[in-house]
N, C-alpha and C. Protein backbone atom coordinates (compact mmCIF):
# COMPACT_ATOMS: atom_id res chain seq x y z
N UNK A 1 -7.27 1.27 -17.89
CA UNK A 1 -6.30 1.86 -16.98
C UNK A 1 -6.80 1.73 -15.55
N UNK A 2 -5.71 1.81 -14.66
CA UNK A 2 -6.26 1.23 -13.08
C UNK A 2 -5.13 2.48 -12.48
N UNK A 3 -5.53 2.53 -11.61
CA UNK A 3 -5.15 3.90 -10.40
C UNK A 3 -3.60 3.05 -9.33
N UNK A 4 -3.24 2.28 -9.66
CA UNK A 4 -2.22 1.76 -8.45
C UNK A 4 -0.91 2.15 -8.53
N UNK A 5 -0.14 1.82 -10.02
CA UNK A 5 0.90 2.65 -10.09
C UNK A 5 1.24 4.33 -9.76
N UNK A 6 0.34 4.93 -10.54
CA UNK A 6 0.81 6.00 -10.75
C UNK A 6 -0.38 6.88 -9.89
N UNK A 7 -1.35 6.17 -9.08
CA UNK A 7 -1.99 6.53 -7.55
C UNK A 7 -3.30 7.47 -8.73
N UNK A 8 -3.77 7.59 -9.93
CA UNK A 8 -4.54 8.31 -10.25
C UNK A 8 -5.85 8.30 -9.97
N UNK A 9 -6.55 8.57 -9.55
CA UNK A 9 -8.15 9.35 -9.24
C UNK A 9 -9.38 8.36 -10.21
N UNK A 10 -10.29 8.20 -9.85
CA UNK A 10 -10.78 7.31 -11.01
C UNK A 10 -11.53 8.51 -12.20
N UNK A 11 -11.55 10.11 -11.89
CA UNK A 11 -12.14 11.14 -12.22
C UNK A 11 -10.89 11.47 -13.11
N UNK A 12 -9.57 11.31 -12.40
CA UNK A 12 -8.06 11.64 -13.06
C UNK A 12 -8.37 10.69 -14.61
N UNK A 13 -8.40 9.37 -14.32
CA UNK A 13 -8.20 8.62 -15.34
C UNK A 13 -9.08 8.59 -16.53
N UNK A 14 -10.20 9.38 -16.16
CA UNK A 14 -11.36 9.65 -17.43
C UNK A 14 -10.40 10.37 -17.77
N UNK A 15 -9.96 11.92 -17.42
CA UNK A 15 -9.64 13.10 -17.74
C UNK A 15 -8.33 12.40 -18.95
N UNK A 16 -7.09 11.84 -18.08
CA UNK A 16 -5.95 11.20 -18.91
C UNK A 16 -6.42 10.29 -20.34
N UNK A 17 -7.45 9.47 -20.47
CA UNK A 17 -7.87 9.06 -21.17
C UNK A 17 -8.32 10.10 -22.22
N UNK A 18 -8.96 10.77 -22.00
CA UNK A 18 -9.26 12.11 -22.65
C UNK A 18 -8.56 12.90 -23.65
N UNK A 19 -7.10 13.24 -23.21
CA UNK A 19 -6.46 13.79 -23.55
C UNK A 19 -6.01 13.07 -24.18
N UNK A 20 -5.24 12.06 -24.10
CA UNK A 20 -4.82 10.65 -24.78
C UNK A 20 -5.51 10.85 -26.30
N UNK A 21 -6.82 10.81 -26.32
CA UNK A 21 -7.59 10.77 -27.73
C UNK A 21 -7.36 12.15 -28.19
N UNK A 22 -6.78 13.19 -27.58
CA UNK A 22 -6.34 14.68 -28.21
C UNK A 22 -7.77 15.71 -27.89
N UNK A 23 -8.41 15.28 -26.96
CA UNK A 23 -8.84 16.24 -26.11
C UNK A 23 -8.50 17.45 -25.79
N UNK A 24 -8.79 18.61 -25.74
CA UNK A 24 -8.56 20.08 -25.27
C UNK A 24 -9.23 19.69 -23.91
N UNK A 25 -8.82 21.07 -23.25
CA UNK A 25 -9.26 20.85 -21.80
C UNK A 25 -10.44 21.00 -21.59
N UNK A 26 -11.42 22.25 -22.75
CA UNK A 26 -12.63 22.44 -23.05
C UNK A 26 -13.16 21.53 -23.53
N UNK A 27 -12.73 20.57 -24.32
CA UNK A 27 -13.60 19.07 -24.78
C UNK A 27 -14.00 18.12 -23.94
N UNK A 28 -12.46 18.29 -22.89
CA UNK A 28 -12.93 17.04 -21.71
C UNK A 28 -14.23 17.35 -20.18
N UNK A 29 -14.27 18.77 -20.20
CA UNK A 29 -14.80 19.30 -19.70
C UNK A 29 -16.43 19.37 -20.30
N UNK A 30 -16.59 19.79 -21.13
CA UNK A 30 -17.72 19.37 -21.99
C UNK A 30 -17.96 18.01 -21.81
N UNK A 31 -17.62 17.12 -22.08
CA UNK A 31 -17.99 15.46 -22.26
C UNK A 31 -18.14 15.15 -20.57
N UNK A 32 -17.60 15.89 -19.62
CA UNK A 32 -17.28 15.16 -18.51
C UNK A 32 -18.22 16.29 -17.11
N UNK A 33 -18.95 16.98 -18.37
CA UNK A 33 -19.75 17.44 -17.62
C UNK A 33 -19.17 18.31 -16.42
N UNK A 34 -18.02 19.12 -16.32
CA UNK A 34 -17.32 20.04 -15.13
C UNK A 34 -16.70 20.72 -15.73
N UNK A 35 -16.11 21.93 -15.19
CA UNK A 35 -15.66 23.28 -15.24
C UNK A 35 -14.23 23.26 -15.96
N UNK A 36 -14.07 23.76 -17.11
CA UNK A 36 -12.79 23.79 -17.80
C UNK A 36 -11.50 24.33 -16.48
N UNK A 37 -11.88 25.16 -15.75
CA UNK A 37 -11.18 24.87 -14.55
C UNK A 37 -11.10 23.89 -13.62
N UNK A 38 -11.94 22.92 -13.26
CA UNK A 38 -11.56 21.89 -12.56
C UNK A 38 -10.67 21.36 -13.71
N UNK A 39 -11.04 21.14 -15.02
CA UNK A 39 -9.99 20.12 -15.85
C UNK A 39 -8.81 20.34 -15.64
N UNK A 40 -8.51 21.22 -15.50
CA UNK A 40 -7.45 22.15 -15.10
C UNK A 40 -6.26 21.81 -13.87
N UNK A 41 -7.65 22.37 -13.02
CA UNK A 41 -7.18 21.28 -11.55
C UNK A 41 -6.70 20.30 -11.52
N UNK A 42 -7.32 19.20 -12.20
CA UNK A 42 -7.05 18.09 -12.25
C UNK A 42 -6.32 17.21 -13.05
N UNK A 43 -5.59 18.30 -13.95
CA UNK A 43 -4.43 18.18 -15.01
C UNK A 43 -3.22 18.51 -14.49
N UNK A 44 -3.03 19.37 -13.51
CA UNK A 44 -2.14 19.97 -13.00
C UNK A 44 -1.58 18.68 -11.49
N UNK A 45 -2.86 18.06 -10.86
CA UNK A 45 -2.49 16.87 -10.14
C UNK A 45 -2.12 15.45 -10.95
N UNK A 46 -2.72 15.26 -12.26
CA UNK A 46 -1.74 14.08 -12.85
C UNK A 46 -0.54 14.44 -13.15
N UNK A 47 -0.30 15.52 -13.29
CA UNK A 47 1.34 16.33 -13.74
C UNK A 47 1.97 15.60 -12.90
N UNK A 48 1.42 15.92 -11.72
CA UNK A 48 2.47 16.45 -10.56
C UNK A 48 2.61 14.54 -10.22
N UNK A 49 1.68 13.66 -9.93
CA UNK A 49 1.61 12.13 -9.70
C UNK A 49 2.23 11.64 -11.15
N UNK A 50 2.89 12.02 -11.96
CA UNK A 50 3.41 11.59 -13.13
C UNK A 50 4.87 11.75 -12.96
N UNK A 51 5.04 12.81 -12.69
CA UNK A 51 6.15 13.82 -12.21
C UNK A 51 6.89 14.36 -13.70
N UNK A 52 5.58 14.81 -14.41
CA UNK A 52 5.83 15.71 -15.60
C UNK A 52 5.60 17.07 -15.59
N UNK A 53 5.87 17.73 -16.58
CA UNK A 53 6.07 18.97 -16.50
C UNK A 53 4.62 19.91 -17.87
N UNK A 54 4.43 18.79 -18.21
CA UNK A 54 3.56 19.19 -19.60
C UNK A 54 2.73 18.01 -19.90
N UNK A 55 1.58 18.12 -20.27
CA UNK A 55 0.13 17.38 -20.84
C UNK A 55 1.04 16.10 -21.23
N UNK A 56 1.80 16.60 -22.78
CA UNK A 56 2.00 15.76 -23.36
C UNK A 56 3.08 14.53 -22.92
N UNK A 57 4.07 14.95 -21.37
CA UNK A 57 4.61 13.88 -20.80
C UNK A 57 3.71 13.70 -19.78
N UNK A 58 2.48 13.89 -19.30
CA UNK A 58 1.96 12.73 -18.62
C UNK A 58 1.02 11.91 -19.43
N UNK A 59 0.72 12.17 -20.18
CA UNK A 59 -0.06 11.48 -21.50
C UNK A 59 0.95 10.04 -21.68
N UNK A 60 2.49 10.62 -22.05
CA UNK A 60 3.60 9.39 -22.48
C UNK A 60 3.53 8.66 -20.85
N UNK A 61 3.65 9.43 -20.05
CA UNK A 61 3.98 8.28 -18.35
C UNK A 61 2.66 7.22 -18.41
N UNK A 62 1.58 7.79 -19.24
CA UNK A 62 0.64 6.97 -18.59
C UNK A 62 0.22 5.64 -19.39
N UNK A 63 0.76 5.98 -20.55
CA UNK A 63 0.82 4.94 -21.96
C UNK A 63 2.16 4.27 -21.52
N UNK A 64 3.05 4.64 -21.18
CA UNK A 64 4.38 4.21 -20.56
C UNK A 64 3.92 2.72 -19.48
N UNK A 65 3.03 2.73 -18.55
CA UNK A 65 2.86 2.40 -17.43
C UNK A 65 2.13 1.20 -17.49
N UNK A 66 0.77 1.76 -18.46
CA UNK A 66 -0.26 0.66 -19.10
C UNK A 66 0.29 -0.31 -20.18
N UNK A 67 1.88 0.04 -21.23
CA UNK A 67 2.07 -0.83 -22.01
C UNK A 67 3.37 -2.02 -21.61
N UNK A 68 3.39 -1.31 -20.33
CA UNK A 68 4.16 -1.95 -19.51
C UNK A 68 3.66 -3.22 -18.76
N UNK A 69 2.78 -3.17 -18.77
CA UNK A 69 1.33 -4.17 -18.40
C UNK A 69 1.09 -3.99 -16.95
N UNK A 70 1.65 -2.88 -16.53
CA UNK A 70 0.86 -2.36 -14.83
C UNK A 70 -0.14 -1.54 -15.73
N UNK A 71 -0.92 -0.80 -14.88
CA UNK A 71 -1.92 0.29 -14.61
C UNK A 71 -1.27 1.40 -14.37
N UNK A 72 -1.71 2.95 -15.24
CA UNK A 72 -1.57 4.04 -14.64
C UNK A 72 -2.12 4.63 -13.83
């Protein structure tokens, strides 16, 4: 995954990847070494650069984007 379409963070795109494999916010946070609140943080800014409303539609925008053969 690459940051151009959908403008994501290269910290965003671990996190999205993450979740993708069915990550909790406490798992990705654990593995990624930061604060189940930053995950947080930083779940709430792919939302918003997705322009979803829930995990599981920016999860689909971002599989959407990549099988499209751009980058999310």
């Amino acid at each position: 995954m690459g940051s151009i379409d959908l403008g994501l963070s290269h910290r965003e795109l671990q996190i999205i990847a993450e979740v993708e494999n069915g990550a909790t916010n406490r798992m990705v946070a654990e593995k990624l070494k930061i604060s189940e609140k930053t995950v947080k943080h930083y779940m709430s800014s792919i939302m918003h650069k997705c322009g979803a409303t829930n995990r599981v539609s920016a999860v689909m925008a971002s599989q959407r984007v990549r099988q499209s053969g751009q980058h999310a």
